[in-house]
N, C-alpha and C. Protein backbone atom coordinates (compact mmCIF):
# COMPACT_ATOMS: atom_id res chain seq x y z
N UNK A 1 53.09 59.29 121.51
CA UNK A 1 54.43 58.81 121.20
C UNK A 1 55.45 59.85 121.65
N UNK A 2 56.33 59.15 122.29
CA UNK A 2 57.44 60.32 123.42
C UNK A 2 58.36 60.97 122.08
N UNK A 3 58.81 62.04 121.96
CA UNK A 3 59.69 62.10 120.53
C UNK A 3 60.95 62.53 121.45
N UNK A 4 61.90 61.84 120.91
CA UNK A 4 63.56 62.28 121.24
C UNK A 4 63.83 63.17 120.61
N UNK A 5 64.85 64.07 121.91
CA UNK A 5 65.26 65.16 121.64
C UNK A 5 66.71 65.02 121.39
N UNK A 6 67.33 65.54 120.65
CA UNK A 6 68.47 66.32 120.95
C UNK A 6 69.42 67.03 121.34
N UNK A 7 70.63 67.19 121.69
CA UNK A 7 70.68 68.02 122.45
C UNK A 7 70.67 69.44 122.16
N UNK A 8 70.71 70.42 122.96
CA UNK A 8 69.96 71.87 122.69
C UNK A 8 68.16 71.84 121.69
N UNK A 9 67.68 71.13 121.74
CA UNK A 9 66.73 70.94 121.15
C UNK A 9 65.59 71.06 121.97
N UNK A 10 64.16 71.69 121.92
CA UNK A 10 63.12 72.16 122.88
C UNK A 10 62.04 71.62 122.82
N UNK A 11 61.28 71.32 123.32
CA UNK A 11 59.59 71.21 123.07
C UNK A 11 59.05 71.93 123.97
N UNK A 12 57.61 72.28 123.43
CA UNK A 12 56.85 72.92 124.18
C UNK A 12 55.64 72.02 124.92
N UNK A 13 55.71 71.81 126.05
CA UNK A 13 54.82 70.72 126.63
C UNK A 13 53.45 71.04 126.92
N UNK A 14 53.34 72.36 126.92
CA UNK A 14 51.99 72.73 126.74
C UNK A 14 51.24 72.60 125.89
N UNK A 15 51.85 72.59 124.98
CA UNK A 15 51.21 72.18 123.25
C UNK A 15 50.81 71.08 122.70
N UNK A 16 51.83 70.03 123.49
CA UNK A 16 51.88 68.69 123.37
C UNK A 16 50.27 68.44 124.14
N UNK A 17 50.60 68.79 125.50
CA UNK A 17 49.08 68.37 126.51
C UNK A 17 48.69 69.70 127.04
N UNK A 18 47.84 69.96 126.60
CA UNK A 18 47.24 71.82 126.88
C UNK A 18 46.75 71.43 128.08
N UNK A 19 46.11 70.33 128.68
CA UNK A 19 45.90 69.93 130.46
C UNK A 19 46.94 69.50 131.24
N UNK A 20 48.45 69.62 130.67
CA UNK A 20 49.02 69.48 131.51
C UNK A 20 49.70 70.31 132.73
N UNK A 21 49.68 69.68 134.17
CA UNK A 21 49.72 70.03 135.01
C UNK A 21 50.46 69.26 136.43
N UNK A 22 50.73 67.95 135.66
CA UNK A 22 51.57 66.93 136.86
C UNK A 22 52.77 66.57 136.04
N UNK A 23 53.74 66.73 136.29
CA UNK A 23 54.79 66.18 135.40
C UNK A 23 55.69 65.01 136.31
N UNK A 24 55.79 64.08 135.94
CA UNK A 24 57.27 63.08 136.39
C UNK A 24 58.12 62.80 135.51
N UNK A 25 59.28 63.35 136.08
CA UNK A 25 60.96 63.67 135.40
C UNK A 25 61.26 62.22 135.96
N UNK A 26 61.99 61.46 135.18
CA UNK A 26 62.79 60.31 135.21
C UNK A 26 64.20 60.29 134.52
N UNK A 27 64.78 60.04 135.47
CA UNK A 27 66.48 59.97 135.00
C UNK A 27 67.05 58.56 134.96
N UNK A 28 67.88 58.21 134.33
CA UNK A 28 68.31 56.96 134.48
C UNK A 28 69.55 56.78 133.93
N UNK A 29 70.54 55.57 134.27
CA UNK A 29 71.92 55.34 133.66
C UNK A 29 71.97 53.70 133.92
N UNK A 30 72.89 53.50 133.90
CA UNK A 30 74.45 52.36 134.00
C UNK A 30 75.58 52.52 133.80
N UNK A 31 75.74 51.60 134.95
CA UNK A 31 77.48 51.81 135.28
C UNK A 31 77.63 51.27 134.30
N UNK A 32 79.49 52.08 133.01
CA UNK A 32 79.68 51.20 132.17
C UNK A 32 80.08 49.71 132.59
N UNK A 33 80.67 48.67 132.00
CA UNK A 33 81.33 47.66 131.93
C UNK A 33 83.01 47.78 132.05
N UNK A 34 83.23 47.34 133.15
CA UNK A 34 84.60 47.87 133.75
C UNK A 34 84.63 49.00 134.72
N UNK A 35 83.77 49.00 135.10
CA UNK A 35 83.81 50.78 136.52
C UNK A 35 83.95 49.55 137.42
N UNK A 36 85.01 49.79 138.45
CA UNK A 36 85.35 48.79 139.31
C UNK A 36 84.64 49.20 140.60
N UNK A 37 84.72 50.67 141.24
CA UNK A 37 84.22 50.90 142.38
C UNK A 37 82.99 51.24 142.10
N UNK A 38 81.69 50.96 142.82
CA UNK A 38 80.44 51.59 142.64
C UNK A 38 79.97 52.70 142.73
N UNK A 39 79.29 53.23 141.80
CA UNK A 39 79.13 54.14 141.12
C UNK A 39 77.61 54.84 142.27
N UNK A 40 77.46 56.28 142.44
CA UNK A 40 76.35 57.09 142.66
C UNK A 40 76.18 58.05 142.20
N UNK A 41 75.39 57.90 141.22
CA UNK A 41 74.63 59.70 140.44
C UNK A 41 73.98 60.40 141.16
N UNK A 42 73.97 61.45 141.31
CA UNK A 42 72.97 62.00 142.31
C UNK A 42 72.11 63.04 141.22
N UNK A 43 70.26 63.40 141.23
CA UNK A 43 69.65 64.33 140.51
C UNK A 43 69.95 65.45 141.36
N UNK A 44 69.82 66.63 141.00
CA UNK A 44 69.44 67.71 141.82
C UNK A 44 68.41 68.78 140.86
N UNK A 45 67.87 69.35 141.36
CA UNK A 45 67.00 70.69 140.77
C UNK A 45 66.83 72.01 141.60
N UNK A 46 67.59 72.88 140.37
CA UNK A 46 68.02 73.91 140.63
C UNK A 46 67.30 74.86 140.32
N UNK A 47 66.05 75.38 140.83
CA UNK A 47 64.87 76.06 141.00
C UNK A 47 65.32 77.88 140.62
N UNK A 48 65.05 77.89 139.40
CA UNK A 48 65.69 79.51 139.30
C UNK A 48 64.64 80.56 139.21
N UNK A 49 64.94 81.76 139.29
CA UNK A 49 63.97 82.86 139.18
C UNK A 49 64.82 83.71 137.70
N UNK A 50 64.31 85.01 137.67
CA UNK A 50 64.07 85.72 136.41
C UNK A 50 65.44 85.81 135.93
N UNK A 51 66.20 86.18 137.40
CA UNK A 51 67.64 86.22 137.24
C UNK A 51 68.80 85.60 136.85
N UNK A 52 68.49 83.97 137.09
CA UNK A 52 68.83 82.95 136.51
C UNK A 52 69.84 82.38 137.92
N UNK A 53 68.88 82.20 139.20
CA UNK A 53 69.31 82.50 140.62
C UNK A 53 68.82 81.58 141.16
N UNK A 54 69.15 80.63 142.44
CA UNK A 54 67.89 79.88 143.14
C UNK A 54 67.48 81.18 144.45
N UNK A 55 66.17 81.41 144.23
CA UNK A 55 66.09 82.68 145.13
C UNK A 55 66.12 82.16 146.95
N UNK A 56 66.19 80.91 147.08
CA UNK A 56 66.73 80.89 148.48
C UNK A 56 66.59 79.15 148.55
N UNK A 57 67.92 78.86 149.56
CA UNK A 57 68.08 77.65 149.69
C UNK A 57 67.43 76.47 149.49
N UNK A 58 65.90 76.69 149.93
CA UNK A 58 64.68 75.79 149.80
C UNK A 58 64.16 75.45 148.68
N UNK A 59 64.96 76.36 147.12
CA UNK A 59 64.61 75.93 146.45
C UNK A 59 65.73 75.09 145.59
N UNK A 60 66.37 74.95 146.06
CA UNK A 60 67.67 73.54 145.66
C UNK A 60 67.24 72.63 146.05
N UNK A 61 66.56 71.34 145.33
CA UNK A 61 66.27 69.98 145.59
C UNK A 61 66.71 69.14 145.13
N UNK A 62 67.01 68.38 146.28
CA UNK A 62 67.87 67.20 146.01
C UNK A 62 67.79 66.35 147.36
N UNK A 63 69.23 65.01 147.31
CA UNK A 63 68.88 64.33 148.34
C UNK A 63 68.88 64.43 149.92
N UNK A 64 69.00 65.53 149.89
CA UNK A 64 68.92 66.11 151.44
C UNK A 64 67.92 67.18 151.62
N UNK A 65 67.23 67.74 150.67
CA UNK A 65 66.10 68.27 150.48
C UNK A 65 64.82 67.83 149.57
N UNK A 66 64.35 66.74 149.77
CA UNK A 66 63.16 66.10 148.74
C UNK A 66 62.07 66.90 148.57
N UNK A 67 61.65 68.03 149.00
CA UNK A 67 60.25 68.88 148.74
C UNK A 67 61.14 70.25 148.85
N UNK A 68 60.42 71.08 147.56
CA UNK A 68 60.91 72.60 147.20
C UNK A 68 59.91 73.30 148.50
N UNK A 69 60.54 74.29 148.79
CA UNK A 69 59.61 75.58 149.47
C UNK A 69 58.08 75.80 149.20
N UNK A 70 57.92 75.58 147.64
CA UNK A 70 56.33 76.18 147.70
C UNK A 70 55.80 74.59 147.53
N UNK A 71 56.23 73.46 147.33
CA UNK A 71 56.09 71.99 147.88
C UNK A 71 56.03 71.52 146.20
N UNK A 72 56.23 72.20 145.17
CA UNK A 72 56.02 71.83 143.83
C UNK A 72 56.66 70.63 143.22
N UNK A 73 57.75 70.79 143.75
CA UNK A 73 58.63 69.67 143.69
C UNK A 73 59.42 68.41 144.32
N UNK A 74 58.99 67.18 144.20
CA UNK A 74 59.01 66.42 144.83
C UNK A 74 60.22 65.19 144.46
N UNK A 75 61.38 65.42 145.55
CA UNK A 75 62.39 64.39 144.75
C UNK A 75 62.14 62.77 145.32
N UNK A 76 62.31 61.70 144.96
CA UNK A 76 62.09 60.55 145.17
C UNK A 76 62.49 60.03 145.72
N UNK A 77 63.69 60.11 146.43
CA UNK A 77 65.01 59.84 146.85
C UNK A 77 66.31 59.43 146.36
N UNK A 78 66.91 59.10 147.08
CA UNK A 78 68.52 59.04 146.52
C UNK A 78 68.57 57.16 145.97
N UNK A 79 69.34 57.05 144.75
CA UNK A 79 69.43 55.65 144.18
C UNK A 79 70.81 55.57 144.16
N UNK A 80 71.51 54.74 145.03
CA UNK A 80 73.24 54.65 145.32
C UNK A 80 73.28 53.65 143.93
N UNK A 81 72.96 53.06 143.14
CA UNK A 81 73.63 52.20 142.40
C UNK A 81 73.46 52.47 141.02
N UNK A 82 71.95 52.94 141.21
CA UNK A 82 71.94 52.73 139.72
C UNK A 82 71.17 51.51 138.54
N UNK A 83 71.42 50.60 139.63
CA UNK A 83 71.06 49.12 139.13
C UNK A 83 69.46 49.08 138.54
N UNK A 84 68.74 47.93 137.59
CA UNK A 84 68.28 47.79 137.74
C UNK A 84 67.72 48.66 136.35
N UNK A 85 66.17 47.78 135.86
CA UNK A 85 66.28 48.64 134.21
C UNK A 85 65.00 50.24 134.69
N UNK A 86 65.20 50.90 134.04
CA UNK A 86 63.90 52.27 133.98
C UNK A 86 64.82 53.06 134.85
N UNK A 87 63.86 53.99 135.26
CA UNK A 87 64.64 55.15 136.03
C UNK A 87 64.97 55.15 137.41
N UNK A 88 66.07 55.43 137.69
CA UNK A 88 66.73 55.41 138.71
C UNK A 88 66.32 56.46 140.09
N UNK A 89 66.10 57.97 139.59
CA UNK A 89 66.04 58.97 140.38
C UNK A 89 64.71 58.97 139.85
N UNK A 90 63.68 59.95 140.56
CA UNK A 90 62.77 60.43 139.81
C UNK A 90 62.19 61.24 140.95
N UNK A 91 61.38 62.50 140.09
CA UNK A 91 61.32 63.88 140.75
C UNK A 91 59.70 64.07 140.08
N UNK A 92 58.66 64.30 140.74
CA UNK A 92 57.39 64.92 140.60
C UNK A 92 57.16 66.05 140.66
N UNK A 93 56.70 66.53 139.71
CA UNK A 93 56.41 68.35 139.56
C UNK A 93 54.77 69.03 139.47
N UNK A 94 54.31 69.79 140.41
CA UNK A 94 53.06 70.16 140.09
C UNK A 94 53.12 71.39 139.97
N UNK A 95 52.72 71.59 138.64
CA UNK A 95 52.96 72.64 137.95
C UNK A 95 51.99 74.22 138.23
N UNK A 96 51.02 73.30 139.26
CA UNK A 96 49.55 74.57 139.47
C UNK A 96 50.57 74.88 140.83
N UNK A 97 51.39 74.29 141.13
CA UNK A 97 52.01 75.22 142.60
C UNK A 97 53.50 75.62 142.79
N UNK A 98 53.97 75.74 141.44
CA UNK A 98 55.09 76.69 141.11
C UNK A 98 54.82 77.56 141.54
N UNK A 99 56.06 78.34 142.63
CA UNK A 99 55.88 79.73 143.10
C UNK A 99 56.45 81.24 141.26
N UNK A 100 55.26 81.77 141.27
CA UNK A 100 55.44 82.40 140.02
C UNK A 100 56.70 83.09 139.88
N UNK A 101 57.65 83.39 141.07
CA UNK A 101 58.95 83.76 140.58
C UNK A 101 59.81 82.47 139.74
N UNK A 102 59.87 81.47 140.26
CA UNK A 102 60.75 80.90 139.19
C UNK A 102 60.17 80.48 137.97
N UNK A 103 61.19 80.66 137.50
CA UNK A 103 61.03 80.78 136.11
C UNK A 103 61.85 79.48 135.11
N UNK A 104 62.61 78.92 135.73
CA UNK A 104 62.97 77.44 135.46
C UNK A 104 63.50 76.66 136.29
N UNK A 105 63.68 75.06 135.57
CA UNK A 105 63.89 74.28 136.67
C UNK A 105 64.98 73.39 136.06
N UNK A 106 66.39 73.60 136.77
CA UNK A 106 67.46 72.93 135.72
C UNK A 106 67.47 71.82 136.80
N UNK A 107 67.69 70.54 135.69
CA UNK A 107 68.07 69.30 136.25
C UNK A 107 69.60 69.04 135.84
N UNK A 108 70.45 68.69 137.26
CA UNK A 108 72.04 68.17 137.34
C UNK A 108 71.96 67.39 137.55
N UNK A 109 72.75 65.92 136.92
CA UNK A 109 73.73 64.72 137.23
C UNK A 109 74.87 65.17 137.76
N UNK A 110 75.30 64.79 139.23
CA UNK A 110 76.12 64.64 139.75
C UNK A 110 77.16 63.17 139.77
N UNK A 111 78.45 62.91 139.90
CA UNK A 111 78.96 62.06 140.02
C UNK A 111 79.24 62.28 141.85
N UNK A 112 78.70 61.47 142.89
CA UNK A 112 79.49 61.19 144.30
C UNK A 112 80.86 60.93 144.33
N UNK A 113 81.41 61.88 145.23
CA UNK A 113 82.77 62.05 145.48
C UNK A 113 83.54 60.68 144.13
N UNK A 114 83.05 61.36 143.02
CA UNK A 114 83.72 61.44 141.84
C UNK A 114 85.58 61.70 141.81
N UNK A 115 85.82 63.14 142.27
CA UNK A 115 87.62 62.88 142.31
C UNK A 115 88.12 61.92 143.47
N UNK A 116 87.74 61.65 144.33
CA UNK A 116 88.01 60.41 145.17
C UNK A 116 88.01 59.03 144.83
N UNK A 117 87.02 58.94 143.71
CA UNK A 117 86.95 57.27 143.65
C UNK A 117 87.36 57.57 141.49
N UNK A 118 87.80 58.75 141.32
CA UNK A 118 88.76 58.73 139.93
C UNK A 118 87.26 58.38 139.27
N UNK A 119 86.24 58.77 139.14
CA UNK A 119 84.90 58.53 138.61
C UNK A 119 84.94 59.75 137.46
N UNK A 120 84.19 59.49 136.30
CA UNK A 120 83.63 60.14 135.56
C UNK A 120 82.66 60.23 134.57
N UNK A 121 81.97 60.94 134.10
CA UNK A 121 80.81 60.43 132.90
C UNK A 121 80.96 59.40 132.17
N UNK A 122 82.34 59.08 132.00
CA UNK A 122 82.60 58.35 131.04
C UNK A 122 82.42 56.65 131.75
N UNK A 123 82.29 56.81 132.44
CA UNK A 123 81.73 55.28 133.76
C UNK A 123 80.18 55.14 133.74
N UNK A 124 79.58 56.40 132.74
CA UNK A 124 78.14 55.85 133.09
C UNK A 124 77.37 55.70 131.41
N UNK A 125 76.67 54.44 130.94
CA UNK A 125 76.33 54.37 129.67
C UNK A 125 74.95 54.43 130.01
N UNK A 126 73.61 54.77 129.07
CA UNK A 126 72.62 54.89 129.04
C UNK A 126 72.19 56.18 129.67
N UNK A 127 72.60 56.73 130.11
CA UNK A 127 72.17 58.27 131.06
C UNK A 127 70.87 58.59 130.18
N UNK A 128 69.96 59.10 130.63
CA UNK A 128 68.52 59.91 130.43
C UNK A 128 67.48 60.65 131.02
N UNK A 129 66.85 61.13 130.22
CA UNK A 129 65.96 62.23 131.19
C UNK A 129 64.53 61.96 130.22
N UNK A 130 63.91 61.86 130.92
CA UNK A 130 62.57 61.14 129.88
C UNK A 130 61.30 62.73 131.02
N UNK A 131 60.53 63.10 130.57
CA UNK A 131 59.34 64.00 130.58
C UNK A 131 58.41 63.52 130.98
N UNK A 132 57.29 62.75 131.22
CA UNK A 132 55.74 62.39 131.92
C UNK A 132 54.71 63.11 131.76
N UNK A 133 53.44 63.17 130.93
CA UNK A 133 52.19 63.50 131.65
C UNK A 133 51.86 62.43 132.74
N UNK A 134 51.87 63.12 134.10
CA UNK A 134 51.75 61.86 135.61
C UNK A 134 50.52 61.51 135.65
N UNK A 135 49.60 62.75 134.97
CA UNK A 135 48.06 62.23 134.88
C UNK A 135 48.08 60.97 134.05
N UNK A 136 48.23 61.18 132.93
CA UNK A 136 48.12 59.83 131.73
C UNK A 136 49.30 58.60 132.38
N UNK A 137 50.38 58.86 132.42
CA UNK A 137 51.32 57.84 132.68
C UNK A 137 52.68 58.38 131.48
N UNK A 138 51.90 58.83 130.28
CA UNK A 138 52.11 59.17 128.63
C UNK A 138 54.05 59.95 128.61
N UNK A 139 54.73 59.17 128.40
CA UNK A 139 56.34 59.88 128.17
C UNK A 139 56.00 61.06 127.02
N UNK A 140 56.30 62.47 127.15
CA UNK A 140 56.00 63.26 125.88
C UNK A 140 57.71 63.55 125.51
N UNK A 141 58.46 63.58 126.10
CA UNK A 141 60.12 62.87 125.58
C UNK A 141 61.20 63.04 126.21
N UNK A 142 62.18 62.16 125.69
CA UNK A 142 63.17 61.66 126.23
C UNK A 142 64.23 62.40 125.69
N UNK A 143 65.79 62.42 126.58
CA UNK A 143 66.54 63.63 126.10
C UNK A 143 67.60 61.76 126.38
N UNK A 144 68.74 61.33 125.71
CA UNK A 144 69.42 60.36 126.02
C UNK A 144 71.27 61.21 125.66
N UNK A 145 72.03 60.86 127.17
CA UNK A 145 73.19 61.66 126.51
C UNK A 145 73.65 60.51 125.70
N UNK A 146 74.98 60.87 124.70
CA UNK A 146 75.57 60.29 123.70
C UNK A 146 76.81 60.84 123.51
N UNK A 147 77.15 61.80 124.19
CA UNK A 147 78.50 61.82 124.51
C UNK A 147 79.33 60.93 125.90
N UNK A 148 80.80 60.39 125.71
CA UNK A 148 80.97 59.97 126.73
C UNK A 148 81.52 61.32 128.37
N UNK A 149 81.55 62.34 127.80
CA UNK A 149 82.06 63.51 128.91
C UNK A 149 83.36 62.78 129.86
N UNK A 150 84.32 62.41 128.87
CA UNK A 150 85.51 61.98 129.93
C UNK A 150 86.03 62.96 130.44
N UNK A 151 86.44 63.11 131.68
CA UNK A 151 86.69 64.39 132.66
C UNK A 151 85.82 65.17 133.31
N UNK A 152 84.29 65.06 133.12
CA UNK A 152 83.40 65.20 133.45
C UNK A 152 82.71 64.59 134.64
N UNK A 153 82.45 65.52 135.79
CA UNK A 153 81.86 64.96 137.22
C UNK A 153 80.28 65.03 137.07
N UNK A 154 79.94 65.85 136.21
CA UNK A 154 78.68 66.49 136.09
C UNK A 154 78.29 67.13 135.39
N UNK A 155 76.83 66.84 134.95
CA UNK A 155 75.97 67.24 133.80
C UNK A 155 74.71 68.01 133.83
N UNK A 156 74.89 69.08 133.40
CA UNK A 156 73.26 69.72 133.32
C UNK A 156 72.60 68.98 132.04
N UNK A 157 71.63 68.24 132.39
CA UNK A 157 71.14 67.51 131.52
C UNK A 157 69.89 68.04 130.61
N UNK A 158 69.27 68.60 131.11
CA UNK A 158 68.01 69.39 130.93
C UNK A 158 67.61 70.55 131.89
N UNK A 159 66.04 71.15 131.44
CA UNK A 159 65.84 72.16 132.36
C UNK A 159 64.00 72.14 131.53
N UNK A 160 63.10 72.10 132.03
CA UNK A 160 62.02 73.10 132.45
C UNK A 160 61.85 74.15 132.42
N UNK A 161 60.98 74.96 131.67
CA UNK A 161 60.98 76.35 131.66
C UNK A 161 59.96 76.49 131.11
N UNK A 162 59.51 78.00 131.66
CA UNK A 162 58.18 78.92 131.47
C UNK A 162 58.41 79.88 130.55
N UNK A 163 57.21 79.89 129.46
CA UNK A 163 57.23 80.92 128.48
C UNK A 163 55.53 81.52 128.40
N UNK A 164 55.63 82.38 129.13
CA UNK A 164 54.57 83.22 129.46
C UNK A 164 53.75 82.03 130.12
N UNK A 165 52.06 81.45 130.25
CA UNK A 165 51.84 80.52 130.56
C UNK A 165 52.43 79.27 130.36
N UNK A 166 52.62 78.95 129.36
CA UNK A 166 53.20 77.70 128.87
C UNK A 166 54.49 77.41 129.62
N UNK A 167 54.71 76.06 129.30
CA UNK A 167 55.89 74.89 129.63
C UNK A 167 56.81 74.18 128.72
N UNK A 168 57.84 74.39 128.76
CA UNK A 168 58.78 73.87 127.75
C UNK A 168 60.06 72.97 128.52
N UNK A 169 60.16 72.35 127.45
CA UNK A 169 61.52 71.36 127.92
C UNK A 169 62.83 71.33 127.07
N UNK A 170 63.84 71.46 127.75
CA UNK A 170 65.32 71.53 126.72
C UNK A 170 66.07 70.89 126.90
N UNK A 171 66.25 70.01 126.01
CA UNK A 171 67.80 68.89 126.37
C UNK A 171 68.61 69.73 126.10
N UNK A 172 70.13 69.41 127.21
CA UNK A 172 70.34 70.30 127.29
C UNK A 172 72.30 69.90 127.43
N UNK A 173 72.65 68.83 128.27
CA UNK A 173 73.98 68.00 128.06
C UNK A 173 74.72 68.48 128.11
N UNK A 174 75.44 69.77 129.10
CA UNK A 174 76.62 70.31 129.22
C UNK A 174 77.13 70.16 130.98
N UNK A 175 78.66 69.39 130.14
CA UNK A 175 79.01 69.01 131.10
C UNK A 175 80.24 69.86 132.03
N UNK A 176 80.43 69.67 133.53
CA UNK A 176 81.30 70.46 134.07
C UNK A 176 82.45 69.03 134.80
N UNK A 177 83.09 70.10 135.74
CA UNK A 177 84.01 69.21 136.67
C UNK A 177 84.00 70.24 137.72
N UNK A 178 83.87 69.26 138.95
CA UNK A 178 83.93 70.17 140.55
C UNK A 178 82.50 69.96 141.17
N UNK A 179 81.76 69.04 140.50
CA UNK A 179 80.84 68.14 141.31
C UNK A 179 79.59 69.65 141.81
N UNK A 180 79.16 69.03 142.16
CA UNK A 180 77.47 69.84 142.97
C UNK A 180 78.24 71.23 143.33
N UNK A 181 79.42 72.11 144.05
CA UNK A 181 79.84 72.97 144.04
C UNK A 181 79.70 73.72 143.70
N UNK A 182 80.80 72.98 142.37
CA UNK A 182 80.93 74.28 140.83
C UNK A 182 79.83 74.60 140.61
N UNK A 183 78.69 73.54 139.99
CA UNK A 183 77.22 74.03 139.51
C UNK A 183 76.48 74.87 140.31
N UNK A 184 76.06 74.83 141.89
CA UNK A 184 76.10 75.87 142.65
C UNK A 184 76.20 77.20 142.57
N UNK A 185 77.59 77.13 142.45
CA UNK A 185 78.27 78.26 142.28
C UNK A 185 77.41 78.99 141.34
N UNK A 186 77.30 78.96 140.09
CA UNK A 186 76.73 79.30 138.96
C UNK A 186 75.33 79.55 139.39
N UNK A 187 74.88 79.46 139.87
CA UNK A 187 73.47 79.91 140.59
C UNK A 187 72.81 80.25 141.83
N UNK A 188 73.82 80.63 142.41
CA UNK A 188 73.52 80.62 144.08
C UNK A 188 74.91 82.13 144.07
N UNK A 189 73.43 82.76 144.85
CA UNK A 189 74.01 84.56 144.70
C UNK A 189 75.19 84.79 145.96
C-alpha cells in the first residue's frame, strides 16, 4: 500500500523494499478548468553530487536529454498536454548504475514559456509524483501538491536521495518563478 506523503515529509525506500533496485518516478497533472491556452509541464532531473551541484551537463535530464551520463536515468519523453488520466511524464531509475558521486536526484515541474502565455501553477490541478518498485509494478508513495503556487512557473517537487547505502524519498513542493533557468542556476557551478 503506497502511503502519502506530505510535504517536507521522507521515506526511506530501502526499508520499504530492501531489493529495491529499479525505480519508476511518475508525474502527473491537469490543466485547471478555464486555462484557455494549452498548457506544457515539462519533468527535469537534476542529478547532484556531494556539493549539491550537477557535476557536468550530462547529468541534467530532461526533454532534450532522455539518458543521464552513467545511463541510470531514463526520461520518457516530453507530454505537451497533459491530457489523459495516470502519469503524464515518467522517468526510470536504475539504481545499481548510479554513478557513486551523486548523491541526489531532484525532480522539477516546469511551466513552458509560462511568462509568454501568462501561465502558472495555479493553471494546473492534480499535480503528482508517485515512487514505483518497476520490478513489482508496487507504488511505495505518492507526494500530491495542494497548494495552488499562483505566481509560480515552477516546482521542485521531490528529490531522491542516498543515505549511506540506502534510498530515500522527500516530498518536497517549493515553488520558484524564472522557469528551468532560475532552477539551474541554483545548481549548475
Amino acid at each position: 500500500m503506497a502511503i502519502d506523503l506530505q510535504k517536507k515529509e521522507s521515506i526511506n525506500l530501502s526499508q520499504e523494499v530492501p531489493t529495491l533496485n529499479n525505480v519508476f518516478v511518475g508525474l502527473g497533472w491537469d490543466e485547471s478548468d478555464g486555462t484557455v491556452e494549452e498548457l506544457d509541464a515539462d519533468v527535469s532531473v537534476f542529478m547532484l553530487g556531494v556539493d549539491h551541484k550537477i557535476p557536468a551537463e550530462s547529468y541534467f535530464v530532461f526533454y532534450n536529454n532522455l539518458i543521464s551520463a552513467d545511463g541510470s536515468v531514463v526520461h520518457q519523453g516530453d507530454n505537451r498536454t497533459g491530457e489523459g488520466e495516470g502519469d503524464d511524464e515518467c522517468i526510470n531509475i536504475d539504481l545499481t548504475k548510479v554513478n557513486p558521486a551523486i548523491q541526489q536526484m531532484m525532480f522539477v515541474v516546469t511551466i513552458h514559456d509560462a511568462a509568454v502565455r501568462n501561465q502558472d501553477f495555479s493553471n494546473l490541478d492534480n499535480s503528482f509524483i508517485r515512487i514505483c518498485d518497476n520490478n513489482s509494478g508496487n507504488e511505495l508513495c505518492r507526494f500530491t501538491l495542494n497548494d495552488d503556487f499562483v505566481g509560480s512557473d515552477s516546482v521542485q517537487i521531490g528529490r531522491l536521495y542516498r543515505s549511506g547505502e540506502e534510498w530515500g524519498f522527500e516530498a518536497m513542493g517549493d515553488p520558484f518563478q524564472g522557469g528551468l533557468s532560475t532552477l539551474l542556476g541554483l545548481y549548475v557551478n
